[in-house]
N, C-alpha and C. Protein backbone atom coordinates (compact mmCIF):
# COMPACT_ATOMS: atom_id res chain seq x y z
N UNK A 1 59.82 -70.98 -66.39
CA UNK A 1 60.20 -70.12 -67.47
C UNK A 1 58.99 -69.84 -68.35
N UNK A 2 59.05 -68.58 -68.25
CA UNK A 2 57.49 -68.14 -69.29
C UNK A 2 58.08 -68.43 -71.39
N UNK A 3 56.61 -68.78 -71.83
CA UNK A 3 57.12 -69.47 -73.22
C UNK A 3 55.77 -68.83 -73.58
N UNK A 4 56.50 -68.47 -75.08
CA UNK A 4 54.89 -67.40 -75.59
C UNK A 4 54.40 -68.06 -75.94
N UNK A 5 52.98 -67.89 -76.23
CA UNK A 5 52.16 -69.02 -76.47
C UNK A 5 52.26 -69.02 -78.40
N UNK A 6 53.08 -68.26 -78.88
CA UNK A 6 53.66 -68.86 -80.93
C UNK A 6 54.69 -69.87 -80.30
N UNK A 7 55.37 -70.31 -79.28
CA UNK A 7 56.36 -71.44 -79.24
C UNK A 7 55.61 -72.51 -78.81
N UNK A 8 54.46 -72.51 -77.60
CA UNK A 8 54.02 -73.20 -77.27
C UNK A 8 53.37 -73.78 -78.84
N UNK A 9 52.53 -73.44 -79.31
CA UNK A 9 51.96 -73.87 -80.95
C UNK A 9 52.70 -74.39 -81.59
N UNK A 10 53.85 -74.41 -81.53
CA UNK A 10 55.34 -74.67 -82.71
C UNK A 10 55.52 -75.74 -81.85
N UNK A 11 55.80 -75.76 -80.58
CA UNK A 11 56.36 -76.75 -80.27
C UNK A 11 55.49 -78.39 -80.46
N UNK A 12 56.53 -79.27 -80.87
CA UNK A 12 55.87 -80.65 -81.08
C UNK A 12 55.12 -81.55 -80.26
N UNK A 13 55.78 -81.44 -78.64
CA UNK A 13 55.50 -82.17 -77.66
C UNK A 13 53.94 -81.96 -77.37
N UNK A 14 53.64 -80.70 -77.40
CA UNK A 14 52.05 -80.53 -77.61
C UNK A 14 50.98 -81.10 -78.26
N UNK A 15 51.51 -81.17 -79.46
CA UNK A 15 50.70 -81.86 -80.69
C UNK A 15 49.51 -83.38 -80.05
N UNK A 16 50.35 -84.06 -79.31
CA UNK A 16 49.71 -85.15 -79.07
C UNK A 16 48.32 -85.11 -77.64
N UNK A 17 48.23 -83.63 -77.19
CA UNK A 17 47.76 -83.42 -75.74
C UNK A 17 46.45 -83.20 -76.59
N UNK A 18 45.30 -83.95 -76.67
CA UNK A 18 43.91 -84.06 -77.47
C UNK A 18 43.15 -82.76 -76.47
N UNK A 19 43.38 -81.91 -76.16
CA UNK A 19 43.01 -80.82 -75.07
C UNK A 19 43.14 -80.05 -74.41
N UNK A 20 42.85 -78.84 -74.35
CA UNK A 20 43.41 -77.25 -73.91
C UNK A 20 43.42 -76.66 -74.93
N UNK A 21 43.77 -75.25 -74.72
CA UNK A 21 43.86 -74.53 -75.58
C UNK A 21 45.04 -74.50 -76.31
N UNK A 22 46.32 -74.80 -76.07
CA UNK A 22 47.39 -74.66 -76.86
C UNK A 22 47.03 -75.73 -78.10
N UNK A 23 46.18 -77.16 -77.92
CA UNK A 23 45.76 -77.97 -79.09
C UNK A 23 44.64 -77.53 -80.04
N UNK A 24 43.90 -76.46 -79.91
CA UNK A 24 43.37 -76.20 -80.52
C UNK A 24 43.58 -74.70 -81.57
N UNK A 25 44.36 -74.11 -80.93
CA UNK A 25 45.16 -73.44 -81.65
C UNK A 25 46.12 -73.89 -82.67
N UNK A 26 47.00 -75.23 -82.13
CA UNK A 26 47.96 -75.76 -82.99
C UNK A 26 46.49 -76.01 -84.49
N UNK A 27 45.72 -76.80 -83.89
CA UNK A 27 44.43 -76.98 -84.90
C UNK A 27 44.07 -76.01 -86.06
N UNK A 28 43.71 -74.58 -85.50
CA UNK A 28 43.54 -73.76 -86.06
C UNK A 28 44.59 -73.14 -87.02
N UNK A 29 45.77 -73.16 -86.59
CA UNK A 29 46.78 -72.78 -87.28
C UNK A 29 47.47 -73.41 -88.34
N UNK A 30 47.22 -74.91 -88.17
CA UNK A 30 47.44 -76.02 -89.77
C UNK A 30 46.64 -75.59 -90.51
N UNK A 31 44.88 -75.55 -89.94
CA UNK A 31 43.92 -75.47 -90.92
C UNK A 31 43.91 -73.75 -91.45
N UNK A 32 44.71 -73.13 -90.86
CA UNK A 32 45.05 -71.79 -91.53
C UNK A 32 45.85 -72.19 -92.61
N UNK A 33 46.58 -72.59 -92.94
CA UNK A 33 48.22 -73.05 -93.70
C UNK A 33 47.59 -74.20 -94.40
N UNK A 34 46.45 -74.86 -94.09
CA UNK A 34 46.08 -75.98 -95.26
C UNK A 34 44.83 -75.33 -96.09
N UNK A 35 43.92 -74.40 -96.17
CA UNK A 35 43.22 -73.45 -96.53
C UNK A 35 43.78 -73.28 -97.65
N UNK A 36 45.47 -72.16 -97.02
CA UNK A 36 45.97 -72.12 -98.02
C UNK A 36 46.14 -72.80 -99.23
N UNK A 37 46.96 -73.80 -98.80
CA UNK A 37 47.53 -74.79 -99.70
C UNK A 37 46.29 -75.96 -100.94
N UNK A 38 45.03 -76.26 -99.67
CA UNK A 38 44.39 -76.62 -100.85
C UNK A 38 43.50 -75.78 -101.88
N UNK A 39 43.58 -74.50 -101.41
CA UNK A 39 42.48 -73.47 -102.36
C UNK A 39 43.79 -72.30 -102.89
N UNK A 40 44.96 -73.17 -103.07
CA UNK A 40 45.70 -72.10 -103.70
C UNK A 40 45.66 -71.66 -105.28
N UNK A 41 44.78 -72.22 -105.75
CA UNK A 41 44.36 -71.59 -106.91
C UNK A 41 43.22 -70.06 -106.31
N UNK A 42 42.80 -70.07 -105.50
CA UNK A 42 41.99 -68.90 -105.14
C UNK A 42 42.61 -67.44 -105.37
N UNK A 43 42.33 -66.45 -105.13
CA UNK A 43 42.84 -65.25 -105.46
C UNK A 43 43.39 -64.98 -103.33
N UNK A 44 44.13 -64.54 -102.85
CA UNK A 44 44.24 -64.65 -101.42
C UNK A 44 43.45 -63.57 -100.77
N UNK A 45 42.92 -62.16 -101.83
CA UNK A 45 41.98 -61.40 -101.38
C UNK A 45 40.49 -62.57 -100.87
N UNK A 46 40.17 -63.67 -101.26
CA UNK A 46 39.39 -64.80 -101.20
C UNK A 46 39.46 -65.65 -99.70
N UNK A 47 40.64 -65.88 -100.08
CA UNK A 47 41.52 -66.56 -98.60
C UNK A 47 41.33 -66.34 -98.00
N UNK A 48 41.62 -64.51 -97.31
CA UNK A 48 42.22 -63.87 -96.48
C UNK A 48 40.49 -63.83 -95.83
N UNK A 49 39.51 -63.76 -96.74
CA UNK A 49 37.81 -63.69 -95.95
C UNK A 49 37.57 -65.05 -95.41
N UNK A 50 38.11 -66.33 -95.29
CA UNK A 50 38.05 -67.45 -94.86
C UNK A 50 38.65 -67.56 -93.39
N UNK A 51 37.52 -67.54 -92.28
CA UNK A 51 38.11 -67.46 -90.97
C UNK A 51 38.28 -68.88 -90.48
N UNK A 52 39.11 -69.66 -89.43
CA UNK A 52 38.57 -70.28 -88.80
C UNK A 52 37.72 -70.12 -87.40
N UNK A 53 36.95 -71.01 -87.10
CA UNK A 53 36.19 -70.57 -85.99
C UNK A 53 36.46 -71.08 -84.42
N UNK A 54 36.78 -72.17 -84.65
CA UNK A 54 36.86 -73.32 -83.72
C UNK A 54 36.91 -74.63 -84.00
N UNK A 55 37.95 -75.67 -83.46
CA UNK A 55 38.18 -77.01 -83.60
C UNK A 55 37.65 -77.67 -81.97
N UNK A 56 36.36 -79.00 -81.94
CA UNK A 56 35.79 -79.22 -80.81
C UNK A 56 35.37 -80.61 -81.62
N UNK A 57 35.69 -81.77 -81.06
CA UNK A 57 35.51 -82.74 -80.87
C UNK A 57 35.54 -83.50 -82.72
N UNK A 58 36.92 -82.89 -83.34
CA UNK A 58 36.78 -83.59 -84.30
C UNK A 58 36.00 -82.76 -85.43
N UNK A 59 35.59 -81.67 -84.92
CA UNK A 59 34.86 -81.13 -85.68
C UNK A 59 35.05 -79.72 -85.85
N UNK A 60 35.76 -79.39 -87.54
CA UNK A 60 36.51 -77.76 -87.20
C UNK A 60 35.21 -76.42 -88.09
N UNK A 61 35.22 -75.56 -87.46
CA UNK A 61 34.04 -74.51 -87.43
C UNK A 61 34.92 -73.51 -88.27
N UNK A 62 34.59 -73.45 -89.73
CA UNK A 62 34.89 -72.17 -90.67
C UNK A 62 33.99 -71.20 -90.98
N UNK A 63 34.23 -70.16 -91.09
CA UNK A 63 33.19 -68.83 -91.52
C UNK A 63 33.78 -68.36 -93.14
N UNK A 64 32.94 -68.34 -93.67
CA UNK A 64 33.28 -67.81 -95.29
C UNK A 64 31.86 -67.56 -95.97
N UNK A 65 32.69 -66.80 -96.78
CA UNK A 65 31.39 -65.51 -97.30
C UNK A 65 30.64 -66.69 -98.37
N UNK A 66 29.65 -66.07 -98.76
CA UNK A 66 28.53 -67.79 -99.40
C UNK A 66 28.98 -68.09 -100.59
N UNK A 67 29.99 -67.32 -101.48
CA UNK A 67 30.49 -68.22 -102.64
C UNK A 67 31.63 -68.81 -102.48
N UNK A 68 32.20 -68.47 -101.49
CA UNK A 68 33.63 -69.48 -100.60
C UNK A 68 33.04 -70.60 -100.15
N UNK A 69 31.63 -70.36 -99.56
CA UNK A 69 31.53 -71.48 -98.61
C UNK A 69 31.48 -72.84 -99.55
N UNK A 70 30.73 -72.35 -100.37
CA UNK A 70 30.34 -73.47 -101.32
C UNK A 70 31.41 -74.17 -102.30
N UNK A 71 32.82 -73.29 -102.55
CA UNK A 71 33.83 -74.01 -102.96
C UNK A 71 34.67 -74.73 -101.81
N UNK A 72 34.43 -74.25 -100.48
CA UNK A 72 34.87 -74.87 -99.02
C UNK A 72 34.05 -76.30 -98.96
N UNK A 73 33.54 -76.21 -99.18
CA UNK A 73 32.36 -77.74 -99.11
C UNK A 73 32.93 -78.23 -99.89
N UNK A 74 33.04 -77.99 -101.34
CA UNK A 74 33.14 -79.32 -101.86
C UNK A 74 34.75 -79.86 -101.93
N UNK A 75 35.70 -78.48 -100.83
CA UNK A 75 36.92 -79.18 -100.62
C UNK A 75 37.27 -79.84 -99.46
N UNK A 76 36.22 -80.12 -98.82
CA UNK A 76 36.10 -80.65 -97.21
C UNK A 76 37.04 -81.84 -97.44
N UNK A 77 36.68 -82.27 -97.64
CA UNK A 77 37.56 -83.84 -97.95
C UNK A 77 39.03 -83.88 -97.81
N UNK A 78 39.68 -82.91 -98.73
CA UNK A 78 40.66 -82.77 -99.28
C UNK A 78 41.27 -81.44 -97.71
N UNK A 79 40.70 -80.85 -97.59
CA UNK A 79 41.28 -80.08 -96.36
C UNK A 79 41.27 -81.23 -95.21
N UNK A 80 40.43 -82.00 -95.32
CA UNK A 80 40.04 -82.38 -93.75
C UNK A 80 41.90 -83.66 -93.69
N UNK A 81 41.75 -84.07 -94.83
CA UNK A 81 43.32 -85.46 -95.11
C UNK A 81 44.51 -84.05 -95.25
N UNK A 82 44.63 -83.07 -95.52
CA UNK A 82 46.03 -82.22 -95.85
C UNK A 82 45.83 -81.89 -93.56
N UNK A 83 44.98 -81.31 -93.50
CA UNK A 83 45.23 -81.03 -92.00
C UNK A 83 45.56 -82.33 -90.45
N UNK A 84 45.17 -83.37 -91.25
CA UNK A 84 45.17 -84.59 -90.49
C UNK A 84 46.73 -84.89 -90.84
N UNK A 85 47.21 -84.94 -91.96
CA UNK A 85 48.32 -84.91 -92.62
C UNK A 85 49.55 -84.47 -92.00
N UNK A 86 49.02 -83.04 -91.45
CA UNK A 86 50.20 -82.33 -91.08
C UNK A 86 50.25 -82.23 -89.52
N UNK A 87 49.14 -82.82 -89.12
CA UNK A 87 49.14 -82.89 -87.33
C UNK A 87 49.96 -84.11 -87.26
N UNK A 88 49.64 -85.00 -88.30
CA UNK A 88 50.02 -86.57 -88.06
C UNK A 88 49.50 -87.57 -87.49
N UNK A 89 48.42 -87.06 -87.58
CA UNK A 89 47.29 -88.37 -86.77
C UNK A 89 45.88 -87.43 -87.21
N UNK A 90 44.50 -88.39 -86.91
CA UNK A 90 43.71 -88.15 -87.43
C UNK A 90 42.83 -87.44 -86.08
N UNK A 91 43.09 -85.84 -86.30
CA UNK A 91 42.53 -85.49 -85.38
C UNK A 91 41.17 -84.89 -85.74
N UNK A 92 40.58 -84.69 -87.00
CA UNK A 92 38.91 -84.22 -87.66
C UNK A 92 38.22 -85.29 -88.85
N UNK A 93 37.16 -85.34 -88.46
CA UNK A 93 36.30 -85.94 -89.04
C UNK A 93 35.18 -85.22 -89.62
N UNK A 94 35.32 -83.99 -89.80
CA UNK A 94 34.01 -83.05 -90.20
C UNK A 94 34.61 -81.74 -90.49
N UNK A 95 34.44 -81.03 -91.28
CA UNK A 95 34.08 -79.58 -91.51
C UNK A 95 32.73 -78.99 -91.52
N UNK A 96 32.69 -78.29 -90.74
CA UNK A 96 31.16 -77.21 -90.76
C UNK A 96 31.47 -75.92 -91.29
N UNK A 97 30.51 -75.56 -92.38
CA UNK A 97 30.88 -74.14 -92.92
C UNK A 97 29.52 -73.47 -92.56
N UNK A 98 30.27 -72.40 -91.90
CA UNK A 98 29.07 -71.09 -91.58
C UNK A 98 29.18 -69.89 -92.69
N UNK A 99 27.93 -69.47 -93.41
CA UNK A 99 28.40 -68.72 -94.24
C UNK A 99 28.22 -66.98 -93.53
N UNK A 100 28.91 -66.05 -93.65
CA UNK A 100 29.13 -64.88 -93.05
C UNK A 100 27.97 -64.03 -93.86
């Protein structure tokens, strides 16, 4: 049975597979939704320029324009425990910010 790949992401049983692409998407898509949540004082015209790039070995790859990046840094911390948070296990140990 074909399953789109927004159910495959949603679905839970995935969460724990440390590899492929459906886990790194699930990745990308918390740290979309925790962005939010910890820079929700931001304006979302702000937000909305905050890409992710890639999640690879613990280590998730953001692009943001250079006065984002620099409020992205000093919320590394605080994104890196809200996204670990919501996977439920500690799947990053690093943020890298690329500035655009």
């Amino acid at each position: 049975m074909f399953k789109s790949v927004g159910n495959l992401i949603k679905s839970s049983n995935t969460k724990h597979q440390k590899d492929g692409t459906v886990f790194a998407l699930q990745i990308r898509q918390i740290a979309k939704s925790s962005i939010r949540t910890v820079c929700s004082d931001l304006p979302n015209e702000i937000t909305d320029k905050i890409k992710v790039k890639s999640a690879k070995n613990g280590v998730l790859t953001v692009i943001a324009p250079s006065l984002v990046a620099t409020e992205l840094q000093m919320r590394a911390e605080g994104l890196i425990e809200d996204i670990n948070r919501q996977f439920g296990q500690k799947i990053l140990r690093k943020i890298r910010i690329k500035v655009d």
